[in-house]
Protein backbone atom coordinates (compact mmCIF):
# COMPACT_ATOMS: atom_id res chain seq x y z
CA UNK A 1 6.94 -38.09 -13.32
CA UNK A 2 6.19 -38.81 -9.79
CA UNK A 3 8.96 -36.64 -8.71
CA UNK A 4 7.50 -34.00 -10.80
CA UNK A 5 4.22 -34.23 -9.52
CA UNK A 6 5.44 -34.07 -6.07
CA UNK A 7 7.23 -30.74 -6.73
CA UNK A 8 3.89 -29.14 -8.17
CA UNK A 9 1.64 -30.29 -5.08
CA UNK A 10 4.76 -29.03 -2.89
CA UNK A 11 4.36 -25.49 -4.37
CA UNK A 12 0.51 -25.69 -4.39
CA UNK A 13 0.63 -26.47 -0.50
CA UNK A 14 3.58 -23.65 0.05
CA UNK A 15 0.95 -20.81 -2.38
CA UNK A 16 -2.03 -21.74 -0.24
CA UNK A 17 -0.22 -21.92 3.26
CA UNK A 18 1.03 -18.37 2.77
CA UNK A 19 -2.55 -16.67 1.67
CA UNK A 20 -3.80 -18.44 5.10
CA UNK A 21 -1.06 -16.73 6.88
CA UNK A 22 -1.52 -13.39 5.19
CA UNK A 23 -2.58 -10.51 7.11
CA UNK A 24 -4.84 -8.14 5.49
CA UNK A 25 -4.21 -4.44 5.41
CA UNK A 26 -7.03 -1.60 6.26
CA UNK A 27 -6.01 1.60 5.81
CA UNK A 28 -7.41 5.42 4.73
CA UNK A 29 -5.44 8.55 4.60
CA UNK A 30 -6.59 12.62 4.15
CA UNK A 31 -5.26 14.10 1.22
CA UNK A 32 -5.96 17.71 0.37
CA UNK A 33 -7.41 17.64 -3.33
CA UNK A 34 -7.81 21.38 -3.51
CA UNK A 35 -4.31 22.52 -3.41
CA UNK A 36 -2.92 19.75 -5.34
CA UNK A 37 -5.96 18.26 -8.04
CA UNK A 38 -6.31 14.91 -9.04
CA UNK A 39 -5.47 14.03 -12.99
CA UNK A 40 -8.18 13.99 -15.26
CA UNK A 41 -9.40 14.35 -18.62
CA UNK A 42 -9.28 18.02 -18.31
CA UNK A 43 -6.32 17.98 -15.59
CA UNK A 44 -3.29 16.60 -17.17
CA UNK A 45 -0.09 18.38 -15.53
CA UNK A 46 0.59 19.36 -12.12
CA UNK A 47 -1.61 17.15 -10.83
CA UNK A 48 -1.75 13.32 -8.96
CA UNK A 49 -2.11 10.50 -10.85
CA UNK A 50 -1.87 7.91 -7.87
CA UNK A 51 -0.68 7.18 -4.61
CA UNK A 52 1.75 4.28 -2.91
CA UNK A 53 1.85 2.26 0.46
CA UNK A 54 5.79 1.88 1.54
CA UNK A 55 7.05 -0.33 4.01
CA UNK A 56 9.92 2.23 5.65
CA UNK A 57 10.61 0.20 8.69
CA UNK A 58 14.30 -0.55 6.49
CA UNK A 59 15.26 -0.31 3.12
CA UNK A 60 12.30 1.41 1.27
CA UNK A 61 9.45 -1.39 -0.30
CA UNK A 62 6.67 -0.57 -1.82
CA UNK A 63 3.58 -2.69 -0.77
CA UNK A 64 1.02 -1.39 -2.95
CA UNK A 65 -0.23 1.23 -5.11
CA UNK A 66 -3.75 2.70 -4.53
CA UNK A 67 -5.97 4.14 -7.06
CA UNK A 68 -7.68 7.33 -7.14
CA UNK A 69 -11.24 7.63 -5.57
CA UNK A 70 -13.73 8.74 -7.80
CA UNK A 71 -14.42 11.25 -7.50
CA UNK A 72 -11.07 12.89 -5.81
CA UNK A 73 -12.02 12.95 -2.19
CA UNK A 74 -10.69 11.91 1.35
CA UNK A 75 -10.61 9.78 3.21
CA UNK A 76 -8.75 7.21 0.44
CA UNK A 77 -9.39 3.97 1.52
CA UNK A 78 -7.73 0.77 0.39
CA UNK A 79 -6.87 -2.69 1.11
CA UNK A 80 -4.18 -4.83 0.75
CA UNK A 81 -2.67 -8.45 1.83
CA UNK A 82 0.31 -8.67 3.37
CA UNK A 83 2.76 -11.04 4.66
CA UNK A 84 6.06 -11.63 6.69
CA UNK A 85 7.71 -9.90 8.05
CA UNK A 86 5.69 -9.82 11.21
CA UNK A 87 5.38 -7.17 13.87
CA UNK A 88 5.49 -3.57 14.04
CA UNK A 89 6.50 -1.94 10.55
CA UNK A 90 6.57 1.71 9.63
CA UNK A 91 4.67 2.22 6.32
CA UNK A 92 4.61 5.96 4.41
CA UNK A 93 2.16 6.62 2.10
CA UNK A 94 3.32 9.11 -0.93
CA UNK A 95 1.20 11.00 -3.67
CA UNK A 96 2.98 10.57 -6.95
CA UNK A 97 2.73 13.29 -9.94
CA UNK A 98 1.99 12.33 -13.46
CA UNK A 99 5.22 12.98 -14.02
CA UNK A 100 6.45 10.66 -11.98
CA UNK A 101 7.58 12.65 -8.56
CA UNK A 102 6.54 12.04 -5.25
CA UNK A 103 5.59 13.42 -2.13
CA UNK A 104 8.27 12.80 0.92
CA UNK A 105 7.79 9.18 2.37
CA UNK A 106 10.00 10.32 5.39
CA UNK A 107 7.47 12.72 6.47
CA UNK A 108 6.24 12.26 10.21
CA UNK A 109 2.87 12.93 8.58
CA UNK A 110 2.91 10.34 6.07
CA UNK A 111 4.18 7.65 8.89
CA UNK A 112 2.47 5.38 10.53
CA UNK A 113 3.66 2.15 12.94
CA UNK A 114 1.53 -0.78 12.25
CA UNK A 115 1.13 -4.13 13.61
CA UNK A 116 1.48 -6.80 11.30
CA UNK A 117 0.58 -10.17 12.70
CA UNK A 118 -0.35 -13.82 10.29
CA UNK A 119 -3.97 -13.82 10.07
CA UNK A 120 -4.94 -10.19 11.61
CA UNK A 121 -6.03 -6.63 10.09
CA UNK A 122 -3.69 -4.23 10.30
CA UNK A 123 -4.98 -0.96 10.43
CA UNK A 124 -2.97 2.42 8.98
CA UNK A 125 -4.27 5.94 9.19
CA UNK A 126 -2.24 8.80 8.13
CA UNK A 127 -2.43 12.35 6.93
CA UNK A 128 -1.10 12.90 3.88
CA UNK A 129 -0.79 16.91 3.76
């Protein structure tokens, strides 16, 4: 029992250490909602349904996915927490469909280098065209 209880505090400690190390995220992007319109009741194909923070800096990971404003306007802000790894990263943010497609997360206008350090904003602007 002891041993049991020692493995639960253990995992409490390790859950709370990492949300004190986490950085937070600040970021806002320009998206143009005229030439491609954001779902809606009346707006149901061709049109975005959301869009997605990617870590590119290796192997794509997404980091978060970002609602639509309401109503469909820029700049989209959001907010995220983030954690190791640490130092400079290259995040892409993507529009994605309602069907599922995306824009091009390799697109030097999508990119951005960021600065990821335990404990500090890190601050993204891009625009998304």
């Amino acid at each position: 029992m002891k041993f049991l209880l020692a493995i639960c505090a253990c995992l409490l400690m390790g859950s709370w250490t990492c949300e004190a190390f986490a950085a937070t995220a600040n970021g806002s992007f320009n998206f143009d909602f005229a030439s491609d319109p954001a779902c809606s009741a009346g707006v149901t194909v061709d049109c975005i349904d959301h869009f997605e923070i990617w870590d590119v800096t290796g192997p794509p990971k997404k980091l978060t996915t970002v609602a639509l404003p309401n109503p469909a306007a820029s700049p989209v802000n959001f907010n995220f927490k983030v954690g190791p790894p640490y130092g400079p990263r290259k995040w892409s943010a993507v529009a994605v469909a309602k069907d599922g497609t995306s824009s091009d997360m390799t697109a030097p206008q999508s990119q951005g280098t960021v600065n990821v350090r335990p404990g500090a904003p890190a601050a993204f602007v891009v625009n998304l065209d």
